[in-house]
PDB file of N, CA and C in Angstrom:
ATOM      1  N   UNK A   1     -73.831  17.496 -61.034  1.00  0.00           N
ATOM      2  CA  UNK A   1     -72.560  17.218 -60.396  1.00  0.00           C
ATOM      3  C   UNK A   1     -72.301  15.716 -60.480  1.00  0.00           C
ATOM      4  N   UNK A   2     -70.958  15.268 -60.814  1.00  0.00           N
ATOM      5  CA  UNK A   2     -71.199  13.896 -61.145  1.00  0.00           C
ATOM      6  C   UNK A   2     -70.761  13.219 -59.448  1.00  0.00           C
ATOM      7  N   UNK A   3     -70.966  11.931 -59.600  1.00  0.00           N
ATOM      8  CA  UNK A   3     -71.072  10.905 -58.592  1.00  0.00           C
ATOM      9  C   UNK A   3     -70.053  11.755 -57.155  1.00  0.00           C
ATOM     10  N   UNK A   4     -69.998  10.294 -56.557  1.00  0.00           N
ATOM     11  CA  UNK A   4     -68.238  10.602 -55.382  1.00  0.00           C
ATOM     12  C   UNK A   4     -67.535   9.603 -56.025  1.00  0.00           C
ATOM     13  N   UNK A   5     -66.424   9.348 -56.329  1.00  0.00           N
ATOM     14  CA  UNK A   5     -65.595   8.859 -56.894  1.00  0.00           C
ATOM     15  C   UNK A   5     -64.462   8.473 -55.808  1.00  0.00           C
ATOM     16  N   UNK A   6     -64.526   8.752 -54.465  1.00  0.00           N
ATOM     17  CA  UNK A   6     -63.676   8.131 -53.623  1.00  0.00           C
ATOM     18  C   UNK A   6     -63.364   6.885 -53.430  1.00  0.00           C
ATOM     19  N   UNK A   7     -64.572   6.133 -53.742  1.00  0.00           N
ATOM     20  CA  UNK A   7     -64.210   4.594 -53.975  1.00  0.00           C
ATOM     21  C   UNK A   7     -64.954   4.242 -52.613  1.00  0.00           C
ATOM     22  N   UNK A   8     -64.221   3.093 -51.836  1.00  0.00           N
ATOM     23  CA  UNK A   8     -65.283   2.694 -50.315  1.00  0.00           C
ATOM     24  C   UNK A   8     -64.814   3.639 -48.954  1.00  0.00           C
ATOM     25  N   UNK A   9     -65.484   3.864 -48.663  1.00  0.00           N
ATOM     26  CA  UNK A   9     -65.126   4.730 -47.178  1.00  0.00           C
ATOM     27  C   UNK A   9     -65.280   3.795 -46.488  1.00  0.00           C
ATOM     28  N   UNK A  10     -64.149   4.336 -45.368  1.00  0.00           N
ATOM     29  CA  UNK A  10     -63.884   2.975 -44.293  1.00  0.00           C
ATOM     30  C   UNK A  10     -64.447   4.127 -42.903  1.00  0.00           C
ATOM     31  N   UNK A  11     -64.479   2.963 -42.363  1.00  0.00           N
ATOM     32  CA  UNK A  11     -65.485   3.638 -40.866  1.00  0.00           C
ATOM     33  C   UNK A  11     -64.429   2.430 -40.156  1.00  0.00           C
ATOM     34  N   UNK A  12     -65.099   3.023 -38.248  1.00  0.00           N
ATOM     35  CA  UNK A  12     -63.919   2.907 -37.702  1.00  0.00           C
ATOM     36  C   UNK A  12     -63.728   1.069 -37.442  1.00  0.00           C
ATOM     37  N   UNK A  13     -65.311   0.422 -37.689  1.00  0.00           N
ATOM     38  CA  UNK A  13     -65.387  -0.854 -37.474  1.00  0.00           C
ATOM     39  C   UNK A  13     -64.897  -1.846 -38.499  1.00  0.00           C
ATOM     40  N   UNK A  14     -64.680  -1.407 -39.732  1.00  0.00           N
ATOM     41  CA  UNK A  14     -64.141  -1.681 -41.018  1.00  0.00           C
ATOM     42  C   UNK A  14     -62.926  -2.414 -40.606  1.00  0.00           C
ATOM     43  N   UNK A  15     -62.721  -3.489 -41.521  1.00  0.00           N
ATOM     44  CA  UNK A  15     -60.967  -4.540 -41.620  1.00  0.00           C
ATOM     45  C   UNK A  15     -61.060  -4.651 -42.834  1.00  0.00           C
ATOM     46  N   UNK A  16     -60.016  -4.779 -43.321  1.00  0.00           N
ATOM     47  CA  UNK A  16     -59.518  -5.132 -44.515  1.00  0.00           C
ATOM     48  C   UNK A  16     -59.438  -6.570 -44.420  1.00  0.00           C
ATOM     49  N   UNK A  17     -59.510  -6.954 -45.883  1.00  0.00           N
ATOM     50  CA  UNK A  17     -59.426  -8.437 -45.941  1.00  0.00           C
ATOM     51  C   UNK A  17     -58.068  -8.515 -45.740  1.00  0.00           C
ATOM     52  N   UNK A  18     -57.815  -9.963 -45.739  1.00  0.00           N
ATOM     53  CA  UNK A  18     -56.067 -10.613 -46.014  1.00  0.00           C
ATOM     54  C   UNK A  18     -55.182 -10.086 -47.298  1.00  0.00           C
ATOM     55  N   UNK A  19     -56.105 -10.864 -48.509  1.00  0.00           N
ATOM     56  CA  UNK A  19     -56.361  -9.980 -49.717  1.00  0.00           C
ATOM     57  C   UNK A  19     -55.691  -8.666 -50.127  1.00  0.00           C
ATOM     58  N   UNK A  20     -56.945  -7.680 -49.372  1.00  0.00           N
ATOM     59  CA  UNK A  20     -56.543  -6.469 -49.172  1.00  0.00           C
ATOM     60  C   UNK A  20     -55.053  -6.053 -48.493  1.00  0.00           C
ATOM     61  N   UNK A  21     -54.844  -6.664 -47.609  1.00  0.00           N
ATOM     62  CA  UNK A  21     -53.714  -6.122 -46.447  1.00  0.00           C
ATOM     63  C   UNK A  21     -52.309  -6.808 -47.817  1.00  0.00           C
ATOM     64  N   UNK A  22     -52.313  -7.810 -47.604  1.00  0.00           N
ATOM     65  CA  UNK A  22     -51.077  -8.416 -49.179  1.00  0.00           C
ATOM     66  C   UNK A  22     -51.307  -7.176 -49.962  1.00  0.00           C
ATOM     67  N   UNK A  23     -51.885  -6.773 -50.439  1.00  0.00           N
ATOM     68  CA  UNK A  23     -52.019  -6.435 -51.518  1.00  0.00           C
ATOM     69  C   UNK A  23     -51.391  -4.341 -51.180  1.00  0.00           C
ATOM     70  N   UNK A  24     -51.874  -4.310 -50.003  1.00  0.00           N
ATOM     71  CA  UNK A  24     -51.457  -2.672 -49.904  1.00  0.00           C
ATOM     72  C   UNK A  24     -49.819  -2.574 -49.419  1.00  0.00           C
ATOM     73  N   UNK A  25     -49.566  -4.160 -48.422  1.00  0.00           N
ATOM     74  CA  UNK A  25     -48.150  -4.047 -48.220  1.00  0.00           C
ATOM     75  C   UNK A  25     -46.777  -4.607 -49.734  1.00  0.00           C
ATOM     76  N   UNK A  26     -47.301  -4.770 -50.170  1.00  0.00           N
ATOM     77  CA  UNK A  26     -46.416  -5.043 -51.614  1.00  0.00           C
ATOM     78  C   UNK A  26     -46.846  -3.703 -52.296  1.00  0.00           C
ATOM     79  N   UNK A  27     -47.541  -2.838 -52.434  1.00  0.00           N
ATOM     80  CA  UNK A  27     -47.216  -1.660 -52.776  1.00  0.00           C
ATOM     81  C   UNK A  27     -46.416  -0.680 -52.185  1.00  0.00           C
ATOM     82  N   UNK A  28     -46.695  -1.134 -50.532  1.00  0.00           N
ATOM     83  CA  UNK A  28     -46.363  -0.261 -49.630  1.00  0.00           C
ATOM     84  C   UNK A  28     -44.618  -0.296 -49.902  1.00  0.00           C
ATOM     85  N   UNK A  29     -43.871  -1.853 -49.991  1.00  0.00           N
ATOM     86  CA  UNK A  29     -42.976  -2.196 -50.512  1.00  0.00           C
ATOM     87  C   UNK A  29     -41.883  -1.664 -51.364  1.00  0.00           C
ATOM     88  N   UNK A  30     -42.689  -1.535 -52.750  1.00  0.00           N
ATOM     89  CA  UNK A  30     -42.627  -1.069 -53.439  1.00  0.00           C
ATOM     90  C   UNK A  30     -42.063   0.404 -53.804  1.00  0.00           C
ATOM     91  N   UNK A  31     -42.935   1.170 -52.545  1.00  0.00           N
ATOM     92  CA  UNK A  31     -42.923   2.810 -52.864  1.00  0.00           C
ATOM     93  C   UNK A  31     -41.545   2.837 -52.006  1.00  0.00           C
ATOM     94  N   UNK A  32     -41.353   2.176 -51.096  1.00  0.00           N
ATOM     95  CA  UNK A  32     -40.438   2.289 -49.927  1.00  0.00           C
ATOM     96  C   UNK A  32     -38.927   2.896 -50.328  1.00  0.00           C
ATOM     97  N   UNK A  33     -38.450   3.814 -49.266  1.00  0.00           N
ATOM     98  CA  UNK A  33     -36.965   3.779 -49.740  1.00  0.00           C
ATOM     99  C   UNK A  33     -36.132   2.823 -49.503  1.00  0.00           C
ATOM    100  N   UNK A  34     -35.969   2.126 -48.484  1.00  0.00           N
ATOM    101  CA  UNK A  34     -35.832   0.732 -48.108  1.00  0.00           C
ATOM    102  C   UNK A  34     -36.169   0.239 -47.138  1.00  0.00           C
ATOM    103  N   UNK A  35     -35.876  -1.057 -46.211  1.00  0.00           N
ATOM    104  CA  UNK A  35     -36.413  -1.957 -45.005  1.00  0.00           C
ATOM    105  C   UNK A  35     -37.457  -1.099 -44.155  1.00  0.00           C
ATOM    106  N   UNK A  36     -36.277  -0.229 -43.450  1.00  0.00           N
ATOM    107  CA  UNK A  36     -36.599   0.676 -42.516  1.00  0.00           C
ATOM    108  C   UNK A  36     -38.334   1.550 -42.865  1.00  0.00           C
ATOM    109  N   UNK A  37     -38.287   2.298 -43.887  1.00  0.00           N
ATOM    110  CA  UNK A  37     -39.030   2.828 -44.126  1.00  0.00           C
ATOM    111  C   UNK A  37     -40.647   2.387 -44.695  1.00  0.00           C
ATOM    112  N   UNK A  38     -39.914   0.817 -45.297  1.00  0.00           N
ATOM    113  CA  UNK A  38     -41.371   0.262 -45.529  1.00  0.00           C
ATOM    114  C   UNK A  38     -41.832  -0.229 -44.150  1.00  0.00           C
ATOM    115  N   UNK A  39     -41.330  -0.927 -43.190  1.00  0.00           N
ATOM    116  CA  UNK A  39     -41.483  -1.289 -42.152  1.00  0.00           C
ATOM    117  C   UNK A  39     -42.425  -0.355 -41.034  1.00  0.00           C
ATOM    118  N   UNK A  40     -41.645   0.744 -40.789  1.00  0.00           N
ATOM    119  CA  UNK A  40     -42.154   2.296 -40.573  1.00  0.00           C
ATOM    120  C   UNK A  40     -43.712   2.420 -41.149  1.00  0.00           C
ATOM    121  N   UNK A  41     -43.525   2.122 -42.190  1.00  0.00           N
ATOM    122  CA  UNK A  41     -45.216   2.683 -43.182  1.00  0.00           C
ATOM    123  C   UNK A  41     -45.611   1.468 -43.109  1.00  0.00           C
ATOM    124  N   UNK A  42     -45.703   0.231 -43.115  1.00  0.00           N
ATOM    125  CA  UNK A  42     -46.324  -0.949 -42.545  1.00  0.00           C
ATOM    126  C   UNK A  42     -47.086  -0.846 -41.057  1.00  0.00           C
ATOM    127  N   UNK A  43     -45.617  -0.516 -40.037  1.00  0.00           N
ATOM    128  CA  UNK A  43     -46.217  -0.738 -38.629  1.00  0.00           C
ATOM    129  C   UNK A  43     -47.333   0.621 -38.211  1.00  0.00           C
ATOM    130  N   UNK A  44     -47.359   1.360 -39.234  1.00  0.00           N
ATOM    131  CA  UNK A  44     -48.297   3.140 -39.119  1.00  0.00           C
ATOM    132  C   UNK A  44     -49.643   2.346 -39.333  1.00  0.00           C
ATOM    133  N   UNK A  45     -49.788   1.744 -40.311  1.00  0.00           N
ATOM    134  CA  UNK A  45     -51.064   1.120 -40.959  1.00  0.00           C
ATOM    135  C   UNK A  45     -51.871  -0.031 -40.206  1.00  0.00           C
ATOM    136  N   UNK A  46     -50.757  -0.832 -38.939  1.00  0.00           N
ATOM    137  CA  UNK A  46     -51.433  -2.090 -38.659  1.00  0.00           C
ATOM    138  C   UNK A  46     -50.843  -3.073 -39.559  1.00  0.00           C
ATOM    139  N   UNK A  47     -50.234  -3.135 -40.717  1.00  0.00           N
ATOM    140  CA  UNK A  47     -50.212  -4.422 -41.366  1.00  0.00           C
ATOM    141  C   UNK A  47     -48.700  -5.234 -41.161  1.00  0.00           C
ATOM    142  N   UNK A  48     -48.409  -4.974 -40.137  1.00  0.00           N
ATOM    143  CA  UNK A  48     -47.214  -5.996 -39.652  1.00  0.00           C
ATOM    144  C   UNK A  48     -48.070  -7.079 -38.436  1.00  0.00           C
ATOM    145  N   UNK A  49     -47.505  -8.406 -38.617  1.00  0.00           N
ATOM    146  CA  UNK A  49     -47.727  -9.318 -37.593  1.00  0.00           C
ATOM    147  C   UNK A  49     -47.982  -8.985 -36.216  1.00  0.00           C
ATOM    148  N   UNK A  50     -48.744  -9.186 -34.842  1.00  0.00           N
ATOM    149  CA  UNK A  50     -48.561  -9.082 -33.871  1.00  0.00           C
ATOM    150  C   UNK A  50     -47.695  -9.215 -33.293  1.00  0.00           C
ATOM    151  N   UNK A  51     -46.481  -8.525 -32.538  1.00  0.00           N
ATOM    152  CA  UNK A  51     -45.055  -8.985 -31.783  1.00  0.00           C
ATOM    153  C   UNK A  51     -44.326  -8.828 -32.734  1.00  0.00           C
ATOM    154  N   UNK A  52     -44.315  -8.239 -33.740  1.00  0.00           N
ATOM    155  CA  UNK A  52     -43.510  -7.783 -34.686  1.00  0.00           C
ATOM    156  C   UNK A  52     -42.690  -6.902 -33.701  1.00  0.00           C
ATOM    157  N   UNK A  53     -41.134  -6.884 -33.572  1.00  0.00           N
ATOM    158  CA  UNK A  53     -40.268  -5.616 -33.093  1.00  0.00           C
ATOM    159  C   UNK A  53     -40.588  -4.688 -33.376  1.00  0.00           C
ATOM    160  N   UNK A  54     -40.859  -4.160 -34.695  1.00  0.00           N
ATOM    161  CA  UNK A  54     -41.388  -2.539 -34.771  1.00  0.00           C
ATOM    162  C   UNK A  54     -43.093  -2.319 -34.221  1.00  0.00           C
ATOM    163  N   UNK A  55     -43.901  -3.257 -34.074  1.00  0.00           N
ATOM    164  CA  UNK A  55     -44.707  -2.599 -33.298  1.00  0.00           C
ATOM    165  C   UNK A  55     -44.868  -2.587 -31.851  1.00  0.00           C
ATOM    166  N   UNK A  56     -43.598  -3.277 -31.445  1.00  0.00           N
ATOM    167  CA  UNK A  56     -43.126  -2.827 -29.989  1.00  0.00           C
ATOM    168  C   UNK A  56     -42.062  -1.753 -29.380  1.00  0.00           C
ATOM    169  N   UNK A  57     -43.192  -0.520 -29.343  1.00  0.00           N
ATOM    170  CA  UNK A  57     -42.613   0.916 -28.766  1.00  0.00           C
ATOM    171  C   UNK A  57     -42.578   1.435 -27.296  1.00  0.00           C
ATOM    172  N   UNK A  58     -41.370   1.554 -26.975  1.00  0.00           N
ATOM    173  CA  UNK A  58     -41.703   2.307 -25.633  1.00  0.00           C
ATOM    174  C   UNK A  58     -42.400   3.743 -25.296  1.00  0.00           C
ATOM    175  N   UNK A  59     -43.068   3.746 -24.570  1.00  0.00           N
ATOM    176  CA  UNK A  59     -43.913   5.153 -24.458  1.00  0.00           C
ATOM    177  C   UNK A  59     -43.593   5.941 -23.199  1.00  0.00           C
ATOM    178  N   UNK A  60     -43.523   6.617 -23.346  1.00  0.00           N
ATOM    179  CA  UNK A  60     -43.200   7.924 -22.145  1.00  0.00           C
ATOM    180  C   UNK A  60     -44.247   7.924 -21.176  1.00  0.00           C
ATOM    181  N   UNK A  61     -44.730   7.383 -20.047  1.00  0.00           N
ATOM    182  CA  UNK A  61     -45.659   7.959 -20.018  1.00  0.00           C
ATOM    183  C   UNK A  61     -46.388   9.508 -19.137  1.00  0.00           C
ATOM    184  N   UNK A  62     -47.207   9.418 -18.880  1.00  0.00           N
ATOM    185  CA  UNK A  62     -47.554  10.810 -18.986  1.00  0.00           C
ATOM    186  C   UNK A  62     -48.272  11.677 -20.100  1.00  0.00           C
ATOM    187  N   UNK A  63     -48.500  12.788 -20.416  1.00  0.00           N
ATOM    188  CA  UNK A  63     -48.975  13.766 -21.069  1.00  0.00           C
ATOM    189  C   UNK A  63     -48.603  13.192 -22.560  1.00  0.00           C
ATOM    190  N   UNK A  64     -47.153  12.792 -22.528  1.00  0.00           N
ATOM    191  CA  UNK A  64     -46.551  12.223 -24.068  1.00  0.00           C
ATOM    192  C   UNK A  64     -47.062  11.052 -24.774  1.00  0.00           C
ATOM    193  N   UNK A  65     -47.075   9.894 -23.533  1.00  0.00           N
ATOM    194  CA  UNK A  65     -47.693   9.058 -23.549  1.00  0.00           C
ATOM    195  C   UNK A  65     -48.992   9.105 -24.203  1.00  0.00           C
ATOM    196  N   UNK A  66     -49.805   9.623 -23.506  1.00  0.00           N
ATOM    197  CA  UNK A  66     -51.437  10.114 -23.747  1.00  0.00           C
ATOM    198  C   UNK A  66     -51.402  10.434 -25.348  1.00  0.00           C
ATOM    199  N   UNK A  67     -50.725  11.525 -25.404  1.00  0.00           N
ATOM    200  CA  UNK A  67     -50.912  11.748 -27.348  1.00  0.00           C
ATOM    201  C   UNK A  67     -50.288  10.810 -28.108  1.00  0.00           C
ATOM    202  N   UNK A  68     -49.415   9.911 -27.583  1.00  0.00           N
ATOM    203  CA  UNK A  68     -49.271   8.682 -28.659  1.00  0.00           C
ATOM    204  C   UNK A  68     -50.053   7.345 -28.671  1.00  0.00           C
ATOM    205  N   UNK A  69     -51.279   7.752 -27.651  1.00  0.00           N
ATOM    206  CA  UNK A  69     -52.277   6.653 -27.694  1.00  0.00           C
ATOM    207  C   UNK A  69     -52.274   5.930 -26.560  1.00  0.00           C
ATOM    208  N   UNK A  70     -51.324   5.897 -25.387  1.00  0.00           N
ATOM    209  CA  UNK A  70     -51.624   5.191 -24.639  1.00  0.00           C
ATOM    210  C   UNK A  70     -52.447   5.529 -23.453  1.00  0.00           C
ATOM    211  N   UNK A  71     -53.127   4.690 -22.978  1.00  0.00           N
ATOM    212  CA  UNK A  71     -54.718   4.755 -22.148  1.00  0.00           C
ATOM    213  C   UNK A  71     -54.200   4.257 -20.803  1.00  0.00           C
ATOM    214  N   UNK A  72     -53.208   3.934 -20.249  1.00  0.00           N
ATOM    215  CA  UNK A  72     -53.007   3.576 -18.969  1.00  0.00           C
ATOM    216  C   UNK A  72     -52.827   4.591 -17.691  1.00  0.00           C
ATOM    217  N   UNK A  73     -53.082   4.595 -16.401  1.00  0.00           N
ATOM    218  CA  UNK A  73     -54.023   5.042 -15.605  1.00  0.00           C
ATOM    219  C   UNK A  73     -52.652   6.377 -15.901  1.00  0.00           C
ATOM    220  N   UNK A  74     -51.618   6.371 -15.598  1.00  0.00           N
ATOM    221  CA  UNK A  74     -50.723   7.524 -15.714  1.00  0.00           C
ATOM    222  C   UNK A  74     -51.236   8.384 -16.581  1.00  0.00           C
ATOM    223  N   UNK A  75     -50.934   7.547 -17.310  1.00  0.00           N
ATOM    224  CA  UNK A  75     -51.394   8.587 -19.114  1.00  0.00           C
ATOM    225  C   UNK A  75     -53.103   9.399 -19.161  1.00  0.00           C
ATOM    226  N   UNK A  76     -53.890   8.744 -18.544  1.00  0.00           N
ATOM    227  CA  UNK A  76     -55.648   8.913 -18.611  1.00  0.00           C
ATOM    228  C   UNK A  76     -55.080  10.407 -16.930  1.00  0.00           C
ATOM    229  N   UNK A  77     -54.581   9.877 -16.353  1.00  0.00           N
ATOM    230  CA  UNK A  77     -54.185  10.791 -14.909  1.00  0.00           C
ATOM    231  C   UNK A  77     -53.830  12.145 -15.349  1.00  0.00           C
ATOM    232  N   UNK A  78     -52.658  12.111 -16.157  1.00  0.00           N
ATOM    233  CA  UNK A  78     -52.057  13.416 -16.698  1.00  0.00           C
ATOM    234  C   UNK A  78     -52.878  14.034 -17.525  1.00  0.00           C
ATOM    235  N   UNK A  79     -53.973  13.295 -18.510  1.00  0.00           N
ATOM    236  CA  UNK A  79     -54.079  13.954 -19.384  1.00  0.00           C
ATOM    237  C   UNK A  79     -55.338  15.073 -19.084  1.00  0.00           C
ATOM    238  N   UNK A  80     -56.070  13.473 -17.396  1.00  0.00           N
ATOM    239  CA  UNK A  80     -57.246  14.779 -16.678  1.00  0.00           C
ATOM    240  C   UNK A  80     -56.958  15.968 -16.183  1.00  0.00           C
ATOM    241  N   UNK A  81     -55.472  16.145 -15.270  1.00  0.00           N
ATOM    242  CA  UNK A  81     -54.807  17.249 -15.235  1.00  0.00           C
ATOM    243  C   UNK A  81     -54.609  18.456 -16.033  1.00  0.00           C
ATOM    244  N   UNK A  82     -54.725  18.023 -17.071  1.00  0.00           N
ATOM    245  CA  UNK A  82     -54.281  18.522 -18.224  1.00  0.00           C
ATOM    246  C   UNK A  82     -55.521  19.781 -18.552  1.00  0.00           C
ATOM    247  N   UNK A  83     -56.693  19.113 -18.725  1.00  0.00           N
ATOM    248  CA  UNK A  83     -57.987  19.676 -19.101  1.00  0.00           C
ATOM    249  C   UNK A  83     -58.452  19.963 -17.412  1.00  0.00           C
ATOM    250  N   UNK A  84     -58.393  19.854 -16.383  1.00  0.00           N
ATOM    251  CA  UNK A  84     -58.724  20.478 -15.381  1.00  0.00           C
ATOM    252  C   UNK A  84     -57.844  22.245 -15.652  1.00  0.00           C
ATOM    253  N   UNK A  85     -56.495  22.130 -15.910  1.00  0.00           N
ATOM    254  CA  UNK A  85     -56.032  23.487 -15.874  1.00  0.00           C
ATOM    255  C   UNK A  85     -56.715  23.991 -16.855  1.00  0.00           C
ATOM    256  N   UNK A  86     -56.963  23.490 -17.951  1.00  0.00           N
ATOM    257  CA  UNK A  86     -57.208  24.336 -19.089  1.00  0.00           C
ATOM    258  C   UNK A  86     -58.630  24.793 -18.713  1.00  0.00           C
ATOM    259  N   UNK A  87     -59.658  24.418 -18.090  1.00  0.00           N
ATOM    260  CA  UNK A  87     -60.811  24.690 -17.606  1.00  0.00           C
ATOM    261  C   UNK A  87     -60.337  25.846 -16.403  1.00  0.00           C
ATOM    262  N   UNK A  88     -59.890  25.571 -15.734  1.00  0.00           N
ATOM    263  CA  UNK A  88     -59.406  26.471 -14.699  1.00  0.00           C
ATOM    264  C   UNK A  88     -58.851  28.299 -15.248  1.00  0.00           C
ATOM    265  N   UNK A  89     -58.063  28.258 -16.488  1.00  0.00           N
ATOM    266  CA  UNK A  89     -57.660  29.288 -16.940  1.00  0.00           C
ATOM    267  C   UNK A  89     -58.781  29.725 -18.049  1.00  0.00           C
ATOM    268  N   UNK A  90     -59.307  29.508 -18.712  1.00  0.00           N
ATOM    269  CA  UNK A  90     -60.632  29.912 -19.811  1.00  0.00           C
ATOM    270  C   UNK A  90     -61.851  30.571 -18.799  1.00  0.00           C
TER     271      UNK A  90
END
């Protein structure tokens, strides 16, 4: 069976160089349909600036909150709720 050919696997402690990050957002660019959408697929990846407008999102919080990543006591509150019922009914 020949090799793995995936190239480098990234793990969760892994960064990309500078290098690297130039180099995936000028493709990213590239593929884009325009602003919006490269921007969109930029701010998904991490490779927009800190305080960039698009990576400042408002979050719902609560249950919604929780599945879009946010960890604040509401969001961590609802989501124990959440798995208490589901334990409760199984």
């Amino acid at each position: 069976m020949p090799g793995d050919f995936t190239g480098r696997t990234w793990g969760h402690l892994d960064t990309a160089t500078r290098s690297e990050q130039e180099k995936a957002a000028r493709f990213i660019a590239s593929k884009a349909d325009g602003v919006g959408e490269a921007t969109e697929l930029l701010a998904m990846l991490g490779l927009l600036p800190p305080g960039h407008p698009a990576t400042i999102r408002s979050v719902d919080h609560g249950m919604p909150g929780y599945k879009q990543g946010c960890r604040c006591t509401q969001c961590t509150r609802a989501n124990r709720q959440r798995l208490a019922r589901q334990r409760r009914t199984a």
